[in-house]
C-alpha atoms as a PDB file:
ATOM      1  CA  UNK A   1      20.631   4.344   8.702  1.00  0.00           C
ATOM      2  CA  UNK A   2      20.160   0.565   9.678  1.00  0.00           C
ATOM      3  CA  UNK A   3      21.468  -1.759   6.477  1.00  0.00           C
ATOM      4  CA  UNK A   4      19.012  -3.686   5.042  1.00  0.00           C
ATOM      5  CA  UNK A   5      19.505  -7.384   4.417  1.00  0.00           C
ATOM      6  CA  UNK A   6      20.577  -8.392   0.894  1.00  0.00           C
ATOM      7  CA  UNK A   7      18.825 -11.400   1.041  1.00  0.00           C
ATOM      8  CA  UNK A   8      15.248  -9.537   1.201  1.00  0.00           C
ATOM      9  CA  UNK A   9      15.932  -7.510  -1.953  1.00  0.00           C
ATOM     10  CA  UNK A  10      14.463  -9.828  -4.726  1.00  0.00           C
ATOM     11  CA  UNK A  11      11.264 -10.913  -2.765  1.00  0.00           C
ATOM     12  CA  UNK A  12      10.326  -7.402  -1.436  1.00  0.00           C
ATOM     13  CA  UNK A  13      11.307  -6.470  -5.329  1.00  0.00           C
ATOM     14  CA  UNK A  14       9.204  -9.268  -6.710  1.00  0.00           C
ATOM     15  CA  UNK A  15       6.200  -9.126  -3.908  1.00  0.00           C
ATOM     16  CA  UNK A  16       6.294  -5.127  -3.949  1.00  0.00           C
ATOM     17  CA  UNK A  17       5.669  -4.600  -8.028  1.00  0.00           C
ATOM     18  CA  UNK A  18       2.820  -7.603  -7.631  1.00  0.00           C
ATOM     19  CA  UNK A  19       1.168  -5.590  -4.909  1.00  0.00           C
ATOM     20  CA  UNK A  20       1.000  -2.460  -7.054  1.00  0.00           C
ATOM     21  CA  UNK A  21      -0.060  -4.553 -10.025  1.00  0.00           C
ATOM     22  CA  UNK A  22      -2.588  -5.584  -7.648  1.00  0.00           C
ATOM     23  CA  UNK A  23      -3.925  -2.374  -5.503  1.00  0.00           C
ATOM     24  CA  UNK A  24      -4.592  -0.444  -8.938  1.00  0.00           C
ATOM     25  CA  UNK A  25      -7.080  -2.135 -10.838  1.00  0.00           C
ATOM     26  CA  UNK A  26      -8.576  -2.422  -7.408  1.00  0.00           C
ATOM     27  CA  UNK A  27      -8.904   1.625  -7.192  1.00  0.00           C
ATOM     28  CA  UNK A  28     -10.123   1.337 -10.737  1.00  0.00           C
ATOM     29  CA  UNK A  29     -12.597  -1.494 -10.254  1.00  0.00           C
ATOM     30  CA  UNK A  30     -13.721  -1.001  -6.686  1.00  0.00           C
ATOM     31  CA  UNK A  31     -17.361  -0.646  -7.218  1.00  0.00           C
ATOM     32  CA  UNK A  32     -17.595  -3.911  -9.464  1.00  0.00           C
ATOM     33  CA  UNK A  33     -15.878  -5.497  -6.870  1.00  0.00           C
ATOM     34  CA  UNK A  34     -18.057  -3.908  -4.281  1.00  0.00           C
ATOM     35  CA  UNK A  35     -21.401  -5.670  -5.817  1.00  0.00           C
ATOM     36  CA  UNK A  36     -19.349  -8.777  -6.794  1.00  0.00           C
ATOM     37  CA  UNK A  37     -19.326  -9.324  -3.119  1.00  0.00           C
ATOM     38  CA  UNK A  38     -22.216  -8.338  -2.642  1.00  0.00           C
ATOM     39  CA  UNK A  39     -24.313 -10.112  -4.906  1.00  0.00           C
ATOM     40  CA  UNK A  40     -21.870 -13.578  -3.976  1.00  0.00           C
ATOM     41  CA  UNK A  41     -22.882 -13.481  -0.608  1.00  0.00           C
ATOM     42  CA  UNK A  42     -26.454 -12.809  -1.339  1.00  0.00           C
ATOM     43  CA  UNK A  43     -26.258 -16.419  -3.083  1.00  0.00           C
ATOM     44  CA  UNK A  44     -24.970 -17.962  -0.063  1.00  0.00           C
ATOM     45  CA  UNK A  45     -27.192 -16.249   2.565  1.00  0.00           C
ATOM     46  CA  UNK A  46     -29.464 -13.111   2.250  1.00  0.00           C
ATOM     47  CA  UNK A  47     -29.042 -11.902   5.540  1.00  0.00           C
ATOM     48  CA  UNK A  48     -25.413 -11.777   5.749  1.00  0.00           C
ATOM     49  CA  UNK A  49     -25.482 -10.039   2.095  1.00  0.00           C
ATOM     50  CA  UNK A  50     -27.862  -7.118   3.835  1.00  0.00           C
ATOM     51  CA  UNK A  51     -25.552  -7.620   6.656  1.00  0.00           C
ATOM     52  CA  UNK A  52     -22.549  -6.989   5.149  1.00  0.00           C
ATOM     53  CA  UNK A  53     -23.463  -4.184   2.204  1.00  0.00           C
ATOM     54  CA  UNK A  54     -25.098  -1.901   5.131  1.00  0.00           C
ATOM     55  CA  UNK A  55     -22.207  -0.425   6.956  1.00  0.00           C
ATOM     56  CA  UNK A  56     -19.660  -0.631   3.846  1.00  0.00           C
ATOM     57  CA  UNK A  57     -19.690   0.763   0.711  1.00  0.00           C
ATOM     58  CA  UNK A  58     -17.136   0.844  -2.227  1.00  0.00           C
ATOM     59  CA  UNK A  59     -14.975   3.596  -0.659  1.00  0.00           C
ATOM     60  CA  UNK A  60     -13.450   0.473   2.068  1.00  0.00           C
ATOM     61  CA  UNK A  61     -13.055  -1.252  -1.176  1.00  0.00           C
ATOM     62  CA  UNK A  62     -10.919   1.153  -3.103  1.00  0.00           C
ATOM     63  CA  UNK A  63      -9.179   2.188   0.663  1.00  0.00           C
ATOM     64  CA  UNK A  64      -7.531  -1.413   0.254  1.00  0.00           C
ATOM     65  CA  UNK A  65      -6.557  -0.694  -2.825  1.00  0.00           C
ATOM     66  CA  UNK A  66      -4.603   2.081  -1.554  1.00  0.00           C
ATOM     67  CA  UNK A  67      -3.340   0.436   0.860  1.00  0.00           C
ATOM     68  CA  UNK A  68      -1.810  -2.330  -1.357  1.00  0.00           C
ATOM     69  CA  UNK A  69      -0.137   0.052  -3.700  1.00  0.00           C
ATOM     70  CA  UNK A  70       1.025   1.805  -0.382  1.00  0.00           C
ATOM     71  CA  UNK A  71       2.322  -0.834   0.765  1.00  0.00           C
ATOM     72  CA  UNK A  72       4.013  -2.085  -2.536  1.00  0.00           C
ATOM     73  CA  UNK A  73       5.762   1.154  -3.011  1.00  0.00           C
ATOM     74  CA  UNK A  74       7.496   0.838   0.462  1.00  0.00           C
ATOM     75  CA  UNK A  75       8.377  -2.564  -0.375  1.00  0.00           C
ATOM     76  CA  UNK A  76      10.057  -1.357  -4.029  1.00  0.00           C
ATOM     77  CA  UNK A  77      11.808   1.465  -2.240  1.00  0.00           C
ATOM     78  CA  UNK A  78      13.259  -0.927   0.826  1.00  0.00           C
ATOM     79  CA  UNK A  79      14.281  -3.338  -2.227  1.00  0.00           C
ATOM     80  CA  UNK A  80      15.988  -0.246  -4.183  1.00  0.00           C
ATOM     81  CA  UNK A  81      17.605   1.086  -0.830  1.00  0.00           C
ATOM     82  CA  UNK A  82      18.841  -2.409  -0.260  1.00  0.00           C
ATOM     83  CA  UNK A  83      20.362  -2.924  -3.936  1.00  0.00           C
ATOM     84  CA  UNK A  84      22.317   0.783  -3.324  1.00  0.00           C
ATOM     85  CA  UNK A  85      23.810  -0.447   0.118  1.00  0.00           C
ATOM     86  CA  UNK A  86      24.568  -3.621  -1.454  1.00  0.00           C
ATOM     87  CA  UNK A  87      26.374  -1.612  -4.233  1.00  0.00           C
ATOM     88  CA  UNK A  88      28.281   0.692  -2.445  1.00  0.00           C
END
């Protein structure tokens, strides 16, 4: 198993739990955020607003949430696996 470096523990600690925090009330709140967009773009320019809200939908939206807790989780997990190598 390659050893990870000690010096990447805190941030991928520090950036992986603020990615989680993140990607969950994104889930949760994917549809607001879906119109949010939506309707913010529509004050800026009408055609890119129909544009835009045609091929997506809030499923894309809650898909990045995903992905950032995803993500996070990996990063927790390479911090934790790096504080046990560092221990041992």
């Amino acid at each position: 198993m390659p050893t990870i470096d000690p010096g990447t523990i805190l941030p991928n600690l520090i950036l992986g739990v603020l990615a989680v925090a993140v990607g969950i009330p994104i889930v949760i709140y994917r549809r607001g955020l879906f119109r949010a967009t939506v309707r913010n773009l529509e004050a800026v320019n009408r055609r890119s607003s129909k544009a835009v809200s045609r091929p997506s939908s809030p499923f894309w939206v809650g898909t990045a949430g995903v992905a950032f807790v995803v993500l996070g989780m990996i990063m927790v997990a390479g911090a934790v696996l790096g504080a046990v190598q560092l221990a041992a």
